[in-house]
N, C-alpha and C. Protein backbone atom coordinates (compact mmCIF):
# COMPACT_ATOMS: atom_id res chain seq x y z
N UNK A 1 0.83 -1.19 0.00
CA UNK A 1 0.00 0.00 0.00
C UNK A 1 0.87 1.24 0.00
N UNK A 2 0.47 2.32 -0.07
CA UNK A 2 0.98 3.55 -0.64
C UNK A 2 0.01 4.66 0.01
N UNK A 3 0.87 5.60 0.43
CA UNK A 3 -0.05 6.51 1.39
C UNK A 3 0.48 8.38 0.88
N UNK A 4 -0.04 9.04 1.23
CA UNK A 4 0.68 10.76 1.32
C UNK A 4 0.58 11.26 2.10
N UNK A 5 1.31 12.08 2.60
CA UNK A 5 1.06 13.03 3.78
C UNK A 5 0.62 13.91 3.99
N UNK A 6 -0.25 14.56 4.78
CA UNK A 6 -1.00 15.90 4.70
C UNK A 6 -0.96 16.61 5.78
N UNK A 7 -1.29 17.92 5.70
CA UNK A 7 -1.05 18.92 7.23
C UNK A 7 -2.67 19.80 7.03
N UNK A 8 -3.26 19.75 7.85
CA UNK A 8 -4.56 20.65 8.07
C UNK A 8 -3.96 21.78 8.92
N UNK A 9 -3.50 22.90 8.38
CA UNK A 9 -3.74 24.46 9.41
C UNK A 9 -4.73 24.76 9.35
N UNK A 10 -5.02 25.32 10.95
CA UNK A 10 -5.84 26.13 11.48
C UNK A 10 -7.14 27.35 10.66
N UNK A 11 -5.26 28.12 10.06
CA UNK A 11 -5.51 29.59 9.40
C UNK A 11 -5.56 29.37 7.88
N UNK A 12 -5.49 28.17 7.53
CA UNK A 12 -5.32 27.68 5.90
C UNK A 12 -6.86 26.96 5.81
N UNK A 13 -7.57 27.30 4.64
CA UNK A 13 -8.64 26.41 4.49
C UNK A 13 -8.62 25.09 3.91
N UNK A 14 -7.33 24.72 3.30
CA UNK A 14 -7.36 23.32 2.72
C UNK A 14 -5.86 23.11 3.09
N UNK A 15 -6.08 21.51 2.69
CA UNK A 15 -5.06 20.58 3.21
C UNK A 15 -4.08 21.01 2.37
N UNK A 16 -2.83 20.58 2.98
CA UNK A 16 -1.19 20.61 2.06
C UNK A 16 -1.16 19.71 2.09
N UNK A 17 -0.22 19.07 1.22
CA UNK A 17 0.50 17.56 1.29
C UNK A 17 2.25 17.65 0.57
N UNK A 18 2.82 16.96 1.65
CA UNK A 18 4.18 16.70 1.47
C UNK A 18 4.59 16.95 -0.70
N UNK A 19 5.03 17.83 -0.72
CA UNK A 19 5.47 17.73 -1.93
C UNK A 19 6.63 16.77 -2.48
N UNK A 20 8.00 17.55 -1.37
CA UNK A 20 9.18 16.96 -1.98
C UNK A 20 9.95 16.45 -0.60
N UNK A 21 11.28 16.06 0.01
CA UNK A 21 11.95 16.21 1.30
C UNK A 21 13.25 17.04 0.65
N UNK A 22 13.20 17.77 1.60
CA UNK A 22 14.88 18.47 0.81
C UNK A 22 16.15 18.33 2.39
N UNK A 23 17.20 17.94 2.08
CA UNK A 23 17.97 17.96 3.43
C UNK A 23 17.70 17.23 4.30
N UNK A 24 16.97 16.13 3.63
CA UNK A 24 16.91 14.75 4.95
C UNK A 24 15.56 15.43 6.07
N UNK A 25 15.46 16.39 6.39
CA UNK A 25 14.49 17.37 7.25
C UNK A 25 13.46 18.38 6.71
N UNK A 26 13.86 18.87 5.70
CA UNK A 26 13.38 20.23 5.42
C UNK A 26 12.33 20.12 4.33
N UNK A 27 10.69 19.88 4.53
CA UNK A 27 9.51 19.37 3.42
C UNK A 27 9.35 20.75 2.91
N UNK A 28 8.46 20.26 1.83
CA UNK A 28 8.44 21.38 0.86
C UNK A 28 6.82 21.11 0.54
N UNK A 29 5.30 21.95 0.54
CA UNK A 29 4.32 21.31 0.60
C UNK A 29 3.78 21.96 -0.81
N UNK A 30 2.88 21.54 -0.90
CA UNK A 30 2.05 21.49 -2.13
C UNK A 30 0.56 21.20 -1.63
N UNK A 31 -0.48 22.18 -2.10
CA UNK A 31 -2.16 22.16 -1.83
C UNK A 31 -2.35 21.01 -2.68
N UNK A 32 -1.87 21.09 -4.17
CA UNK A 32 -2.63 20.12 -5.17
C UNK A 32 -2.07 18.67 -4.51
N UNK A 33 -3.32 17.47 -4.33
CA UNK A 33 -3.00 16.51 -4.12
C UNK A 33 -2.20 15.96 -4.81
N UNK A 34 -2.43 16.19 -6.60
CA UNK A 34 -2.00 15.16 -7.66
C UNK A 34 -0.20 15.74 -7.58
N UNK A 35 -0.01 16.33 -6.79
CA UNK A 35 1.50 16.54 -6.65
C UNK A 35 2.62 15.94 -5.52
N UNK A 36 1.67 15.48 -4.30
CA UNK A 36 2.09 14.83 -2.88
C UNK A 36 2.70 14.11 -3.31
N UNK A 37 3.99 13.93 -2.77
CA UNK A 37 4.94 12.80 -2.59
C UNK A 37 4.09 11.62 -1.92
N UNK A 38 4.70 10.19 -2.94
CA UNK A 38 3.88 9.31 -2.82
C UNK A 38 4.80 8.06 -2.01
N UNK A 39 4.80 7.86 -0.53
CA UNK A 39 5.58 6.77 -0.02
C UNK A 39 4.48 5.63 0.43
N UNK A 40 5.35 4.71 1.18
CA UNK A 40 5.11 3.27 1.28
C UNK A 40 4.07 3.32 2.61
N UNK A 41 3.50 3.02 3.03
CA UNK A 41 2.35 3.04 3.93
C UNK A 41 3.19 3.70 5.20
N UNK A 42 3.86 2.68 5.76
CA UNK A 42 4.70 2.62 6.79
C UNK A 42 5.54 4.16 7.34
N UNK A 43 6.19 4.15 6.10
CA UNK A 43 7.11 5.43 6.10
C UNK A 43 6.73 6.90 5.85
N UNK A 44 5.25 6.64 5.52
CA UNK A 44 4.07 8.14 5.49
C UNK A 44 3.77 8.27 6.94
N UNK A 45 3.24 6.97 7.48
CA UNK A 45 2.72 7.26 8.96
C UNK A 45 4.17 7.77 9.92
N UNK A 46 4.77 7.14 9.39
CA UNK A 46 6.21 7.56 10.42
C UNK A 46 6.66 9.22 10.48
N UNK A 47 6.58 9.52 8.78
CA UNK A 47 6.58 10.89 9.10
C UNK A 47 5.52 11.57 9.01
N UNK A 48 4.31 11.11 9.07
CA UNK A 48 3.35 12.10 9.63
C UNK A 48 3.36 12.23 11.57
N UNK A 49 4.02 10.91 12.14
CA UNK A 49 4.33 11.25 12.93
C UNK A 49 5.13 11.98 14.04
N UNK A 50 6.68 12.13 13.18
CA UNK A 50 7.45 12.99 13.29
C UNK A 50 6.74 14.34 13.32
N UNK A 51 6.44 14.77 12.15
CA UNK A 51 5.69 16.13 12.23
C UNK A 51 4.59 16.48 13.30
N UNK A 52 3.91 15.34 13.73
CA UNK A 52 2.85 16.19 14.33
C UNK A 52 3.72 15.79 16.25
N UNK A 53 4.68 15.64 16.30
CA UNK A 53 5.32 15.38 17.19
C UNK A 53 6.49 17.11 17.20
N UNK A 54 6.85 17.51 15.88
CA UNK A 54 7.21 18.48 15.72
C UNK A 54 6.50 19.35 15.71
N UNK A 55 5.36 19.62 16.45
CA UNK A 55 4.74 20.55 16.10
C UNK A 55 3.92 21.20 17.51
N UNK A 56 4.28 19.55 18.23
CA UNK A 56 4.30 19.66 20.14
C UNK A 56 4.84 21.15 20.63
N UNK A 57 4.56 21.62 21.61
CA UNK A 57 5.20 22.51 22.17
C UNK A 57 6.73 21.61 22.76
N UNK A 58 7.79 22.62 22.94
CA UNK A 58 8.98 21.88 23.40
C UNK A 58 9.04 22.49 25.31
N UNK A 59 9.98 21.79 26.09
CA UNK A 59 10.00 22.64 27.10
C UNK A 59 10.91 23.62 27.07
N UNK A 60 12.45 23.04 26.14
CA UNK A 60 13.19 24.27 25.67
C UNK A 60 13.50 24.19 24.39
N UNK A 61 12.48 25.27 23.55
CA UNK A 61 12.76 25.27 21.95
C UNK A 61 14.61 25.43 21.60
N UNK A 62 15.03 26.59 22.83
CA UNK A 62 16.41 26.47 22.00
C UNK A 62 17.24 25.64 21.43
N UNK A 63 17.12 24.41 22.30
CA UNK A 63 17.90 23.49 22.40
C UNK A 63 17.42 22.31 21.00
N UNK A 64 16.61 23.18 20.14
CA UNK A 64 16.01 21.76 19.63
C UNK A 64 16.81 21.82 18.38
N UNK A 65 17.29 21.14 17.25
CA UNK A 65 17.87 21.19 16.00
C UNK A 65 17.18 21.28 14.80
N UNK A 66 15.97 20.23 14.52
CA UNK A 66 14.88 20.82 13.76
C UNK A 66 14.24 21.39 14.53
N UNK A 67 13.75 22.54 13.15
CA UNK A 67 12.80 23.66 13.34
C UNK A 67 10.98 22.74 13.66
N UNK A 68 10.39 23.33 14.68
CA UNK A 68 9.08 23.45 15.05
C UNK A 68 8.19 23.34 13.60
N UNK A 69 7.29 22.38 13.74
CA UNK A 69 5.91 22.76 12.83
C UNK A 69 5.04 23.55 12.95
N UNK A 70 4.20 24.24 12.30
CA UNK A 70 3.40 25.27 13.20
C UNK A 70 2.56 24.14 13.61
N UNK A 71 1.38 24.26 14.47
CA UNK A 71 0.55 23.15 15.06
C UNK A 71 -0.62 23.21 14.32
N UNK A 72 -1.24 21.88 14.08
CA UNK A 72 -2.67 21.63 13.07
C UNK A 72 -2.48 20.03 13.62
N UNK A 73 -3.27 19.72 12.23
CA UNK A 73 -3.58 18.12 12.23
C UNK A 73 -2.98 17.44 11.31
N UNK A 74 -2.06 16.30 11.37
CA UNK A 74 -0.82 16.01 10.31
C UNK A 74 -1.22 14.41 10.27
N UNK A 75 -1.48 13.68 9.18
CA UNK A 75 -1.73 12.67 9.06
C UNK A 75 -1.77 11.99 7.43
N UNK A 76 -2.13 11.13 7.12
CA UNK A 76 -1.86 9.94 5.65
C UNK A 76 -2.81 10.12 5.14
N UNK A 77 -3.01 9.72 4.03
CA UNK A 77 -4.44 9.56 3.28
C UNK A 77 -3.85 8.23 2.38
N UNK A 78 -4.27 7.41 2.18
CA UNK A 78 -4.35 5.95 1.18
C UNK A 78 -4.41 6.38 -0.16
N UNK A 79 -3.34 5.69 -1.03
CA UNK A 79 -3.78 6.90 -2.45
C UNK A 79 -3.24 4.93 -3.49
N UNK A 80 -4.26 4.71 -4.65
CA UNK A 80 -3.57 3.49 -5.47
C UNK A 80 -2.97 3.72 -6.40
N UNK A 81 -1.85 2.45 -6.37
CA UNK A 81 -0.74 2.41 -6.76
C UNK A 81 -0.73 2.68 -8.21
């Protein structure tokens, strides 16, 4: 199976989805679905979990190395192969 990633903001009326990864860390998003980077089930949920884990408040931001997500709702959608 095959999944994409998506971010719901708050202040945004529609979903983003993971476009590209640049720097091992650094996503790049895209509104149009038909553009979401398309991974393996497993490795969508993993980093949709990262992100919405990045997006936690920290107790000390300084100290952190990646940058903060802003906070929303970050999760997969099922897309066929």
């Amino acid at each position: 199976m095959t999944a994409i990633v998506y971010r719901k903001l708050p202040d945004i009326p529609h979903r983003q989805y993971v476009h590209r990864i640049v720097g091992g860390y650094l996503l790049l998003w895209h509104r149009d679905k038909a553009m979401a980077l398309v991974l393996e089930r497993d490795e969508a949920k993993r980093l949709a979990d990262v992100l919405w884990m990045r997006s936690r408040p920290r107790v000390r931001p300084e100290r952190a190395f990646v940058p903060a997500e802003p906070p929303g709702e970050y999760g997969t959608e099922e897309v066929l192969p």
